[in-house]
C-alpha atoms as a PDB file:
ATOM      1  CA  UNK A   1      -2.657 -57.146  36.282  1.00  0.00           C
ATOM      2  CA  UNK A   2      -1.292 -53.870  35.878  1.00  0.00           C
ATOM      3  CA  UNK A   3      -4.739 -52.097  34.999  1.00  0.00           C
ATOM      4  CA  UNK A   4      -6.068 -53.571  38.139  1.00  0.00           C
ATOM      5  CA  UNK A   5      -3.552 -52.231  40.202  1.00  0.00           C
ATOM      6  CA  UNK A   6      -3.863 -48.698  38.849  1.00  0.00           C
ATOM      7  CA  UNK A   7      -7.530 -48.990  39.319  1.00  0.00           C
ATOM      8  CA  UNK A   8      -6.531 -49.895  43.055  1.00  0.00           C
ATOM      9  CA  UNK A   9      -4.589 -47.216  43.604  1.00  0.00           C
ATOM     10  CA  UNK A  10      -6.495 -44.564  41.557  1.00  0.00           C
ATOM     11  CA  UNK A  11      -9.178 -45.233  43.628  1.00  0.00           C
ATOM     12  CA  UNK A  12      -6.825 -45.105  47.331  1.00  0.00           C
ATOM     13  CA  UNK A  13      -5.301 -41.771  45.212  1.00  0.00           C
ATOM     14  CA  UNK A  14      -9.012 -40.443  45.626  1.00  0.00           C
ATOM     15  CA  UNK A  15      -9.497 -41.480  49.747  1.00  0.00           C
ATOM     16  CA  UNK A  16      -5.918 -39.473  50.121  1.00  0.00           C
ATOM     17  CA  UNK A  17      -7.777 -36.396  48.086  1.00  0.00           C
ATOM     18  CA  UNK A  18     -10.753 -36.529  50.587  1.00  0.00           C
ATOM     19  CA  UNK A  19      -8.614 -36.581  53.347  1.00  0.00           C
ATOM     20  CA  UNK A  20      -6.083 -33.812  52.599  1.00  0.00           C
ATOM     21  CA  UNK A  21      -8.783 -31.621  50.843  1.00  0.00           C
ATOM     22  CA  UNK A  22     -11.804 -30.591  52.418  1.00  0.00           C
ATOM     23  CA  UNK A  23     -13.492 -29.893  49.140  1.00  0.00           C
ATOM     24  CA  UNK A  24     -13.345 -33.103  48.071  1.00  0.00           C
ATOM     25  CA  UNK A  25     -15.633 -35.691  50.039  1.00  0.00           C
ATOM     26  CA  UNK A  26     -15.954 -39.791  49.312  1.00  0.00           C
ATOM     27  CA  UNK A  27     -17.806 -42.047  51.687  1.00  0.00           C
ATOM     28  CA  UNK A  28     -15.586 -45.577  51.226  1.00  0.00           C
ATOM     29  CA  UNK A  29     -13.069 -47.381  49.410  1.00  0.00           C
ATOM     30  CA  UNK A  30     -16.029 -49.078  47.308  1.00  0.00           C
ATOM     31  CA  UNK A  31     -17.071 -45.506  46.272  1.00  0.00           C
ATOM     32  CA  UNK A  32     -13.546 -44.368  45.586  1.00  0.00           C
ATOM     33  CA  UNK A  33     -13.550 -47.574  42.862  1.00  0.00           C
ATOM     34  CA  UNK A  34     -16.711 -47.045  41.658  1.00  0.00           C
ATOM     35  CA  UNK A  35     -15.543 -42.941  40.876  1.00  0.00           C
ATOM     36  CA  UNK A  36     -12.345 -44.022  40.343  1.00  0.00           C
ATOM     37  CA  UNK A  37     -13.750 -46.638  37.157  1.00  0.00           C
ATOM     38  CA  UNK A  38     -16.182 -43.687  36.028  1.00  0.00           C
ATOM     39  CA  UNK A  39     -13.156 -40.838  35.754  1.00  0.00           C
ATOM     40  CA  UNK A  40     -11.281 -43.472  33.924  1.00  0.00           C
ATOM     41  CA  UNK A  41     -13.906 -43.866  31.280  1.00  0.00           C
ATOM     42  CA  UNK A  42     -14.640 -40.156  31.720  1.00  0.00           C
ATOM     43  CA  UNK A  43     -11.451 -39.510  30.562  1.00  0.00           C
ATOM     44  CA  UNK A  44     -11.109 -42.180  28.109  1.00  0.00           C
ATOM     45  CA  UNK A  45     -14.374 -41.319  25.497  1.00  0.00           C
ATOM     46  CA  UNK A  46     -15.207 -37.773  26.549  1.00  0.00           C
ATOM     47  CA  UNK A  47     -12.269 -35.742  27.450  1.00  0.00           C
ATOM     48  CA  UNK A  48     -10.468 -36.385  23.953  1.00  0.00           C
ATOM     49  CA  UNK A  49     -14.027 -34.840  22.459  1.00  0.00           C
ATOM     50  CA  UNK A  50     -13.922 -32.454  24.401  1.00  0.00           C
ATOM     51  CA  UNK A  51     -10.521 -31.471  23.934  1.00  0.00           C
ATOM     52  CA  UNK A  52     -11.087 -31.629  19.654  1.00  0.00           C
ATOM     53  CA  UNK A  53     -14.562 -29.555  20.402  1.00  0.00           C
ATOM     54  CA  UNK A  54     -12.431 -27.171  22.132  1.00  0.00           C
ATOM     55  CA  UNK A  55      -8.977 -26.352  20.316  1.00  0.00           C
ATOM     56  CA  UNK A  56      -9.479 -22.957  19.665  1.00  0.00           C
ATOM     57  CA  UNK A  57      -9.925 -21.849  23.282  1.00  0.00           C
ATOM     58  CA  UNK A  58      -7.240 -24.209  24.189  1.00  0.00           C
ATOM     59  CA  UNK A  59      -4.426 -23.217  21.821  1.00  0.00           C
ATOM     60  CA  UNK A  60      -5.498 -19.155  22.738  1.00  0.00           C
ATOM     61  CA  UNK A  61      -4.697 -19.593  26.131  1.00  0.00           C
ATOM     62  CA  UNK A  62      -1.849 -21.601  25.908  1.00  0.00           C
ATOM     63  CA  UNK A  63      -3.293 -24.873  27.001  1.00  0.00           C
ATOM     64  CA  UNK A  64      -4.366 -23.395  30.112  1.00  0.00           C
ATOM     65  CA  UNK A  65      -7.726 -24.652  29.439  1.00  0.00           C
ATOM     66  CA  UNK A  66      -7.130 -28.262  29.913  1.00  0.00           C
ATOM     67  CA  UNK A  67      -7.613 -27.688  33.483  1.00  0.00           C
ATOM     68  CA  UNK A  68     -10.543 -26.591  33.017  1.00  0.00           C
ATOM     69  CA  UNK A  69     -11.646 -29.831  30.789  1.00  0.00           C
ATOM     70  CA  UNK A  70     -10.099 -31.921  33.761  1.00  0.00           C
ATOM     71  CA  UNK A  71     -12.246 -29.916  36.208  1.00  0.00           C
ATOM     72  CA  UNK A  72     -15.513 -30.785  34.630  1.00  0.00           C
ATOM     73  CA  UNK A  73     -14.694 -34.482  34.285  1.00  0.00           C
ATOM     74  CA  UNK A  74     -13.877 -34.575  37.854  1.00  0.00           C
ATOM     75  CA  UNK A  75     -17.401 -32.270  38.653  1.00  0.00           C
ATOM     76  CA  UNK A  76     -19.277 -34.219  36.383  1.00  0.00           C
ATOM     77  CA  UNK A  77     -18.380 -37.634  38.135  1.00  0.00           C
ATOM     78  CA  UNK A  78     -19.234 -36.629  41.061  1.00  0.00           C
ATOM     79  CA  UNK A  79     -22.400 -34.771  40.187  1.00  0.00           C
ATOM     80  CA  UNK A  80     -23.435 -38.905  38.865  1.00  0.00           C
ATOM     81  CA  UNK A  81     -22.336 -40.550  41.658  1.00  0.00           C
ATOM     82  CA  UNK A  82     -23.629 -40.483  45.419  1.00  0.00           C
ATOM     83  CA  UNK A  83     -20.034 -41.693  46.620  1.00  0.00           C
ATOM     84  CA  UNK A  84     -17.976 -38.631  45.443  1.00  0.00           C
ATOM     85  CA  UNK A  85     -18.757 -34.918  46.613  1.00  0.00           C
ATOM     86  CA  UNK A  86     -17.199 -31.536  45.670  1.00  0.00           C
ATOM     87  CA  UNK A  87     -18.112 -28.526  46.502  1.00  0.00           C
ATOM     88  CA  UNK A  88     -17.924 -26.400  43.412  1.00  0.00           C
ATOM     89  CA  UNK A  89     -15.916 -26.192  40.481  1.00  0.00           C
ATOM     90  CA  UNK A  90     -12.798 -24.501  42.281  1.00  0.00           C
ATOM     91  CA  UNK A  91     -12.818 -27.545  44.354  1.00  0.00           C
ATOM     92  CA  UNK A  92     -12.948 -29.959  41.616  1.00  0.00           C
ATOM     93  CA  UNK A  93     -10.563 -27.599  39.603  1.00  0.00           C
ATOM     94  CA  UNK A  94      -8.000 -28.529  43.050  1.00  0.00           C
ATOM     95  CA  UNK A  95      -9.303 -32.096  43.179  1.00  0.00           C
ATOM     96  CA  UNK A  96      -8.359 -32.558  39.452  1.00  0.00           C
ATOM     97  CA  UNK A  97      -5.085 -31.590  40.070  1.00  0.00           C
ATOM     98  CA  UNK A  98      -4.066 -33.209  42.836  1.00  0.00           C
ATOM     99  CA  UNK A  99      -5.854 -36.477  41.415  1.00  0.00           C
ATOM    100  CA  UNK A 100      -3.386 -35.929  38.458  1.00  0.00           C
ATOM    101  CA  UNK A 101      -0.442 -35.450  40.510  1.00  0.00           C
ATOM    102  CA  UNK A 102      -1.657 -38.492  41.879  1.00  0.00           C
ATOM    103  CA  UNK A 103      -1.831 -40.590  39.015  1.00  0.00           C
ATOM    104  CA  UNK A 104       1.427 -39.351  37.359  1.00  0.00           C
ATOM    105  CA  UNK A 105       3.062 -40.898  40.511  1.00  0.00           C
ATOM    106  CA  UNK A 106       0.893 -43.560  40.451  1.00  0.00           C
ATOM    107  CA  UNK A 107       1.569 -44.406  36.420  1.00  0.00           C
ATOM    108  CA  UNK A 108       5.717 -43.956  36.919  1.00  0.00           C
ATOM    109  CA  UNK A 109       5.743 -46.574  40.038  1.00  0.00           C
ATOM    110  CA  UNK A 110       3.684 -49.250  37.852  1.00  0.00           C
ATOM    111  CA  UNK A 111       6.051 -48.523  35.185  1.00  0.00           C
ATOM    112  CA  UNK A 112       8.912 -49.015  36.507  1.00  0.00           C
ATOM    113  CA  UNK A 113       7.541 -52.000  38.836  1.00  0.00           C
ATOM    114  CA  UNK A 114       6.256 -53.691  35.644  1.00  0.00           C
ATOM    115  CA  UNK A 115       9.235 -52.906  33.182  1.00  0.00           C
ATOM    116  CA  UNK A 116      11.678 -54.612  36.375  1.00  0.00           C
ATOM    117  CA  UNK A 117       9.737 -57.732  36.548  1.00  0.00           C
ATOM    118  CA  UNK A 118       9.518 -58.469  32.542  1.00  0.00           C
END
């Protein structure tokens, strides 16, 4: 129950995005799932390669460059996906970040929702 109410509101996290940045386009709610589901796995099986594959660069800038891993997993979503738009990589670089924000929010409410009821 609680996966399928992140997935919910990951996916109403991304029609907020659209709306307060102009870089950042989807074209329904159905879309926002669908991108929502695909950022999920995204981030699931590729971002920990990715993060391994890049260590070096990471630790020399301080960690700095996981932005730039969430970036691509945001452009790369919506470079599969007819649904989600961005403009270029500085607005999926802002898109990633406020889609974080997002589900930091998102993640504490369900916690502490969840946790209450048990």
């Amino acid at each position: 129950m609680k996966l399928l109410a992140r997935w919910l509101l990951l996916a109403a996290a991304l029609l907020l995005l659209a709306h307060l940045y102009p870089g950042v386009t989807v074209k329904s709610f159905g879309a926002a799932m669908i991108a929502a589901l695909v950022l999920g796995l995204f981030n699931a099986v590729l971002r920990p390669l990715l993060v391994v594959l890049t260590l070096p660069v990471t630790l020399l800038t301080l960690g700095l460059f996981l932005f730039v891993i969430n970036a691509l997993m945001f452009y790369w979503a919506a470079s599969l996906l007819d649904g989600l738009t961005v403009r270029g990589f500085g607005a999926a670089l802002i898109g990633s970040l406020i889609y974080s924000a997002c589900g930091l929010v998102i993640d504490a409410a369900l916690e502490r929702l969840f946790n209450r009821s048990a």
